[in-house]
Protein backbone atom coordinates (compact mmCIF):
# COMPACT_ATOMS: atom_id res chain seq x y z
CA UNK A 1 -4.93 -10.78 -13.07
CA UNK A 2 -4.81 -10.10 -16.68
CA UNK A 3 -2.55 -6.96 -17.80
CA UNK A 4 -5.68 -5.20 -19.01
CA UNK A 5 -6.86 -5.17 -15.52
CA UNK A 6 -3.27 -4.67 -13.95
CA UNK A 7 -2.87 -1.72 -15.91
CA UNK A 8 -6.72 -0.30 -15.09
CA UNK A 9 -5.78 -0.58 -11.38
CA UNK A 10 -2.46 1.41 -11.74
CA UNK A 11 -4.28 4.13 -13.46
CA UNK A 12 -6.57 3.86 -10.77
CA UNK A 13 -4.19 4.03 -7.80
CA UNK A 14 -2.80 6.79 -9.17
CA UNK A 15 -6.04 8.75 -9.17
CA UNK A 16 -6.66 7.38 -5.64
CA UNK A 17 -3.01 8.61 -4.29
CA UNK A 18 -4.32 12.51 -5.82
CA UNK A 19 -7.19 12.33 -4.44
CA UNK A 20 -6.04 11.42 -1.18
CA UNK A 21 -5.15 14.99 -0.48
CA UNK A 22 -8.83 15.37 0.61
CA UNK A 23 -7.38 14.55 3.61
CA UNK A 24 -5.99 17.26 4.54
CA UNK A 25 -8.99 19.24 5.25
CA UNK A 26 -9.95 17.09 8.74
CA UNK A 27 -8.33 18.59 11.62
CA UNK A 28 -6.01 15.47 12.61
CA UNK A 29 -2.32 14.96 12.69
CA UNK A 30 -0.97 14.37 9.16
CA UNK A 31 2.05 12.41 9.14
CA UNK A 32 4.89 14.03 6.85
CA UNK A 33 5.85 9.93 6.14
CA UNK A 34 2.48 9.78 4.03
CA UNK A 35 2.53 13.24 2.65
CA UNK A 36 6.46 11.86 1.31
CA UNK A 37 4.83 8.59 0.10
CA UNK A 38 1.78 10.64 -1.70
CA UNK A 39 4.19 12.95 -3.19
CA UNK A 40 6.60 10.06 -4.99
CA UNK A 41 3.67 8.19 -6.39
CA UNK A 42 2.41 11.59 -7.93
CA UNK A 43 5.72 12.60 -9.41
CA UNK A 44 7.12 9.39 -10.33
CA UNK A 45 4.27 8.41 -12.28
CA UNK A 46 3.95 10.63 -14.62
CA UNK A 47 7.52 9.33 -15.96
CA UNK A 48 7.48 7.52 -19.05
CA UNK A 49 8.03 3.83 -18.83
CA UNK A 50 5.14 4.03 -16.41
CA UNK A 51 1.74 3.12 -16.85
CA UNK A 52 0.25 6.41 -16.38
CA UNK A 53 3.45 8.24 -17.90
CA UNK A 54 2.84 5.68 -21.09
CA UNK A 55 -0.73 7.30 -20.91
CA UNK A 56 0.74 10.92 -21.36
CA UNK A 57 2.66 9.87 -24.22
CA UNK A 58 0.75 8.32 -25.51
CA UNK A 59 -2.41 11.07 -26.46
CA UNK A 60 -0.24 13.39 -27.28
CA UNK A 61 -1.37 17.25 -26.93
CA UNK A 62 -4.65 15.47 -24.74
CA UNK A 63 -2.09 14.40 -22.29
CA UNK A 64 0.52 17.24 -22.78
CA UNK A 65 -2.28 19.05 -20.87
CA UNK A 66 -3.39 16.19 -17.82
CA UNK A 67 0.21 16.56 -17.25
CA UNK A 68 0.50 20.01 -17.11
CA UNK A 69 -2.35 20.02 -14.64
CA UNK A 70 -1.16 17.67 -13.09
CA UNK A 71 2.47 19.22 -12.32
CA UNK A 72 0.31 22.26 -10.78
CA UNK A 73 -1.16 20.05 -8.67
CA UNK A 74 1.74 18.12 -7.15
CA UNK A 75 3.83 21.83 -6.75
CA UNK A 76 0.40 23.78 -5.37
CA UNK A 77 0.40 20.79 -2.58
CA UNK A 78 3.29 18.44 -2.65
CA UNK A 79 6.26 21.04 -3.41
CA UNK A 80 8.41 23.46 -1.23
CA UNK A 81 6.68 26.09 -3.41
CA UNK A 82 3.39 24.91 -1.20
CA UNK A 83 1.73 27.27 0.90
CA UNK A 84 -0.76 24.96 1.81
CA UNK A 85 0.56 22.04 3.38
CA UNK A 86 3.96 22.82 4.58
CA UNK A 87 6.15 19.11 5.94
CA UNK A 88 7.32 20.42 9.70
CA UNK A 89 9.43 17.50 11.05
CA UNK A 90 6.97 14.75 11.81
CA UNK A 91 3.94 16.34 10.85
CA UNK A 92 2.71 18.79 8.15
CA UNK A 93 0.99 21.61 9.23
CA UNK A 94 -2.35 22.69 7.13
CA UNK A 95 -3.21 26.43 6.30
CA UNK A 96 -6.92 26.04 7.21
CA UNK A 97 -7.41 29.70 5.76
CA UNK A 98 -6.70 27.81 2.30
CA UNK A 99 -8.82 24.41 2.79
CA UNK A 100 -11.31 25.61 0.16
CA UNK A 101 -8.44 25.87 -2.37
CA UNK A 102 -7.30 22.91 -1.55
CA UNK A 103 -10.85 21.51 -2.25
CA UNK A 104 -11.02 23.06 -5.24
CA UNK A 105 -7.88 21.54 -6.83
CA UNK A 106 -8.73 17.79 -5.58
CA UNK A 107 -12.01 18.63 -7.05
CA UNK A 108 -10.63 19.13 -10.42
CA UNK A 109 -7.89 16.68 -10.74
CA UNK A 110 -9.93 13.84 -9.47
CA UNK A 111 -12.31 13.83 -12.02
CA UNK A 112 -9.82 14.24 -14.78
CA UNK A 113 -8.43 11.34 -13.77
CA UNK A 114 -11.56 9.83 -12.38
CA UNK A 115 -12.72 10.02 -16.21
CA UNK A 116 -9.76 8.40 -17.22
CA UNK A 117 -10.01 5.18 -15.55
CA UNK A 118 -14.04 5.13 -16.61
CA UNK A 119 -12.79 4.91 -20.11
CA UNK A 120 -11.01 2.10 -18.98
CA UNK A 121 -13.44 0.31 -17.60
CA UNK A 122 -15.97 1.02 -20.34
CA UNK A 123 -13.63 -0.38 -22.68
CA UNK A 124 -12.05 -3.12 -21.04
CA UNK A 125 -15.82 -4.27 -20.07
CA UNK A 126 -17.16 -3.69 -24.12
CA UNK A 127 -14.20 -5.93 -25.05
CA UNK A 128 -14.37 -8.38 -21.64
CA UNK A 129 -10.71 -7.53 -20.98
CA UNK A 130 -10.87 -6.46 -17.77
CA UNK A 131 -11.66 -8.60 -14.52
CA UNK A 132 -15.47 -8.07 -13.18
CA UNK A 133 -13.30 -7.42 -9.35
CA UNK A 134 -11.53 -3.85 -11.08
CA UNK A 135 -15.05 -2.90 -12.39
CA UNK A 136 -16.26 -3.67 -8.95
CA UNK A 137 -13.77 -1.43 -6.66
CA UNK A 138 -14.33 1.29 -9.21
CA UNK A 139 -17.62 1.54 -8.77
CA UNK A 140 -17.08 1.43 -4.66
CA UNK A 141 -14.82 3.69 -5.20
CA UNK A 142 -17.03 6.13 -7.05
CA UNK A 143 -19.93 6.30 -4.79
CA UNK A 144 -17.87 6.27 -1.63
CA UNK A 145 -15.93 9.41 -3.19
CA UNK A 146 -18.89 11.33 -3.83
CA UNK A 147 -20.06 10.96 -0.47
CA UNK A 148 -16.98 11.65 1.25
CA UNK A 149 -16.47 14.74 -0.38
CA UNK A 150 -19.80 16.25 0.57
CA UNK A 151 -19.34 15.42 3.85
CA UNK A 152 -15.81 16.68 4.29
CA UNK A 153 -17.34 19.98 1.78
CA UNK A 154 -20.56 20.03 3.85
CA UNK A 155 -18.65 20.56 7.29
CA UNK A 156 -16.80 23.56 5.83
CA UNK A 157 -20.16 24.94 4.01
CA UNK A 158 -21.48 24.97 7.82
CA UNK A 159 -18.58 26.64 9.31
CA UNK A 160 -18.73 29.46 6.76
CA UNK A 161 -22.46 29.76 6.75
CA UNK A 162 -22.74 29.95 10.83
CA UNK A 163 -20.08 33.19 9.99
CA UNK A 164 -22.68 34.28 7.28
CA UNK A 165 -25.39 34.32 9.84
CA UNK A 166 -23.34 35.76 12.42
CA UNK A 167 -22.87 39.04 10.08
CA UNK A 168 -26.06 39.16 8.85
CA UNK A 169 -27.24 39.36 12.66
CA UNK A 170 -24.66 41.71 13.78
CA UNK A 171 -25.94 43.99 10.85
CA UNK A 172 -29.40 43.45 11.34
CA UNK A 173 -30.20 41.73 7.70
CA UNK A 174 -28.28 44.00 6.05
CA UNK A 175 -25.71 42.59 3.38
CA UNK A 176 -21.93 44.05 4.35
CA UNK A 177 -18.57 42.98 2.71
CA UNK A 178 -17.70 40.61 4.95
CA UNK A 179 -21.41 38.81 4.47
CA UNK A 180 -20.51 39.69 0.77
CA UNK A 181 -17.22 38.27 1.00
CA UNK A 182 -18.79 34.78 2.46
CA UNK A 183 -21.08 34.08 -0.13
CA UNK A 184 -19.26 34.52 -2.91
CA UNK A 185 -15.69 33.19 -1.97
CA UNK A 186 -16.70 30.37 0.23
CA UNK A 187 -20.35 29.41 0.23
CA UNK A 188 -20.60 29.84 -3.57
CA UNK A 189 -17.65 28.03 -4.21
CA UNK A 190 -18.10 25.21 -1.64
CA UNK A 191 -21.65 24.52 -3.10
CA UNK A 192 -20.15 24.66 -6.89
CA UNK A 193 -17.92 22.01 -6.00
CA UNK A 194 -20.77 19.85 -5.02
CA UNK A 195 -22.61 20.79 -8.19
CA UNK A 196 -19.94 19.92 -10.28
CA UNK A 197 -19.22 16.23 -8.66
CA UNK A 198 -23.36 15.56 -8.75
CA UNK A 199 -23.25 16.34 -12.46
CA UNK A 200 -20.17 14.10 -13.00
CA UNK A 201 -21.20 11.56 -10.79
CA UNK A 202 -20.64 7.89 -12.73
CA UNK A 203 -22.88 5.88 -9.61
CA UNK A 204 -26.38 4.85 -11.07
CA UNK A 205 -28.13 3.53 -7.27
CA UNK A 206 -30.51 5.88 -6.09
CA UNK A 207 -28.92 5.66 -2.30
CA UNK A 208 -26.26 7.66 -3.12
CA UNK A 209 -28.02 9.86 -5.71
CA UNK A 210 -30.36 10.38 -3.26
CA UNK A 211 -28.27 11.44 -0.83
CA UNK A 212 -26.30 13.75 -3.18
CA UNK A 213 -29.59 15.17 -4.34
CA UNK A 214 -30.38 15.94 -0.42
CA UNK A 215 -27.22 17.64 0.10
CA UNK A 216 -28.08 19.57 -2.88
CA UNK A 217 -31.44 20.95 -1.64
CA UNK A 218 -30.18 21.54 1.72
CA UNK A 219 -28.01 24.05 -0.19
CA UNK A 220 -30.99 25.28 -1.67
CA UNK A 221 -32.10 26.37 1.75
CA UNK A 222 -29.23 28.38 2.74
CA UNK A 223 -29.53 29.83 -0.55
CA UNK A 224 -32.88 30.89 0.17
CA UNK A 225 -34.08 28.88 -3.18
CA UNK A 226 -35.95 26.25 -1.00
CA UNK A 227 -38.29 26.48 2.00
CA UNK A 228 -36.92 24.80 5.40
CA UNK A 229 -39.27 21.54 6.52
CA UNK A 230 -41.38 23.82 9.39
CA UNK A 231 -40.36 23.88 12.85
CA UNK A 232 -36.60 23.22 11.85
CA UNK A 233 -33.55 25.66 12.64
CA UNK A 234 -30.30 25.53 10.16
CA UNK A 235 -28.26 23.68 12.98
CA UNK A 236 -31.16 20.66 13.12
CA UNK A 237 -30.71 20.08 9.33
CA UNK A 238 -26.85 20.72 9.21
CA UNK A 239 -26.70 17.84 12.17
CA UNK A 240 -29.38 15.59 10.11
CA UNK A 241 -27.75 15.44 6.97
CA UNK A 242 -23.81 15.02 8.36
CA UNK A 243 -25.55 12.03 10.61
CA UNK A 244 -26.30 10.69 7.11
CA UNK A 245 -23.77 11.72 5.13
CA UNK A 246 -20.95 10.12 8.04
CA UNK A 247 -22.96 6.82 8.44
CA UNK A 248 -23.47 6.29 5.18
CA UNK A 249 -19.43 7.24 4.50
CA UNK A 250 -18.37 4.37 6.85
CA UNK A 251 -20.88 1.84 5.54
CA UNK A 252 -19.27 2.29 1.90
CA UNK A 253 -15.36 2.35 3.13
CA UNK A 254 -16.06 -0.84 4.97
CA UNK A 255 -17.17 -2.56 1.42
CA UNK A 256 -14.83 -0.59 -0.55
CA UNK A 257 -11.90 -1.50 1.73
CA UNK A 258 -12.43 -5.08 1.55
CA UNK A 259 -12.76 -5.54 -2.12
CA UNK A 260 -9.24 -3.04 -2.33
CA UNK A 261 -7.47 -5.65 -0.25
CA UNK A 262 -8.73 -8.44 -2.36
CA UNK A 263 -6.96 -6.50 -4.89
CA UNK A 264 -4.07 -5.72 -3.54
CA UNK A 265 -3.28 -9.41 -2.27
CA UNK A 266 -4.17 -10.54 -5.95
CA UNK A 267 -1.49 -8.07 -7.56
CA UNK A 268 0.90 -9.03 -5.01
CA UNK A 269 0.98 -12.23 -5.84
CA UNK A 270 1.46 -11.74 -9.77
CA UNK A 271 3.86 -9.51 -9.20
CA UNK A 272 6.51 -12.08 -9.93
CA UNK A 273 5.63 -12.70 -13.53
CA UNK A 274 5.74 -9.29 -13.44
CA UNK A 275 3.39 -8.37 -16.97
CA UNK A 276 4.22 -6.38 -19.73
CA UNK A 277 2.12 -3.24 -19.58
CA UNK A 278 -0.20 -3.32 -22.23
CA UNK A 279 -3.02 -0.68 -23.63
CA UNK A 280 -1.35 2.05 -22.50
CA UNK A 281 -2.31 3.96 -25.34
CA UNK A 282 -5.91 6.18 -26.04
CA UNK A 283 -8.90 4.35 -25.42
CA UNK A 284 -11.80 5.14 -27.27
């Protein structure tokens, strides 16, 4: 593998260690071994004599700021300062009260780094420096983000809108703080985050567009912006679109997955010539 590429993937795994902490938000057992792992490759990283610390250097006031932002990050999640995920011998335990925080600051540093490696890739592919496999797992990558994030979004979106209606019942139609409270700190939020990822989206096939797009409308409808298909309750669509949404998940990780081992077993064994890092500067 060429250092161009070498260097692209770094950048990338970097971006795919932060935006990992998606994670987080399904109720499972999170092991405090990973959460240590996720937590050096964050903070080591941004060192300089490292590709992605180069980076920072390397765009001066530009990456003065990723760094700041990305310091937040790692001490909102990954520090004892963390209210959020909190490392309790084996495990760490997740404040669920604060999953839509945590949403919104994967949401944010993913695509700042997520724009990063695009630059990459646009450049290494207008100057054929990089390898057509990098531009390949990238672009897995990209769509199976998307889709994973409305889905993991989507299933909070339904828990706080089955509390919406709940109210609104309870007060027979009537808005009340708490249905007040809903909207605009959870449902508003949780579909802006969806908003903002469809508009960013890099993914050109109209499978996944679609399917963002569908997510999008279905939004729509709890919004009241966009008429319900007839004969159709909000539970029938909720359990229509995370059928889609979780098949097609799985269907991407599978491809996505393979090609990232190909990649890995391809680094691993150039790791002995061990490259110079190279373009670790601006791309433009």
């Amino acid at each position: 593998m060429n250092n161009f590429s070498l260097y692209t993937f770094r950048l990338y795994h970097y971006l795919l260690t932060a935006r990992d902490a998606l994670e987080y938000s399904i109720q499972r057992e999170h092991k405090v071994e990973v959460y240590n792992n996720r937590k050096k490759i964050l903070t080591e990283n941004l060192l300089e004599g490292t590709p992605f610390g180069d980076f920072l250097t390397n765009n001066g006031e530009n990456g003065e700021k990723i760094k700041e932002k990305i310091t937040a990050f790692i001490n909102d999640l990954y520090s004892p300062n963390s209210t959020i995920l909190v490392p309790s011998d084996e495990v760490v335990r997740v404040d669920r009260a604060q999953i839509i925080t945590l949403y919104d600051m994967v949401v944010g540093i993913s695509e700042t780094l997520r724009d990063i490696v695009f630059q990459y890739i646009a450049f290494g592919m207008k100057n054929k420096e990089i390898e057509p496999i990098i531009v390949q797992l990238v672009n897995q990558d990209e769509k199976m983000y998307r889709i994973v994030l409305t889905m993991l979004v989507m299933r909070t979106f339904e828990e706080s809108f089955a509390e919406f209606q709940k109210v609104m019942t309870e007060s027979k139609g009537k808005p009340t703080p708490q249905s007040n409270y809903i909207v605009q700190n959870e449902l508003a939020k949780m579909s802006g985050f969806l908003r903002f990822s469809r508009q960013h989206a890099h993914c050109t096939d109209n499978e996944t567009l679609d399917l963002l797009d569908e997510s999008l409308k279905f939004i729509e409808m709890t919004e009241g912006r966009r008429q319900r298909p007839d004969g159709k309750n909000f539970k029938q669509l909720f359990d229509e679109l995370n059928a889609k949404l979780n098949t097609y998940a799985a269907s991407l990780e599978r491809t996505w997955k393979f090609t990232y081992q190909q990649v890995v077993e391809e680094v691993t064994r150039g790791q002995n010539s061990q490259p110079a890092s190279t373009n670790n500067g601006a791309v433009n």
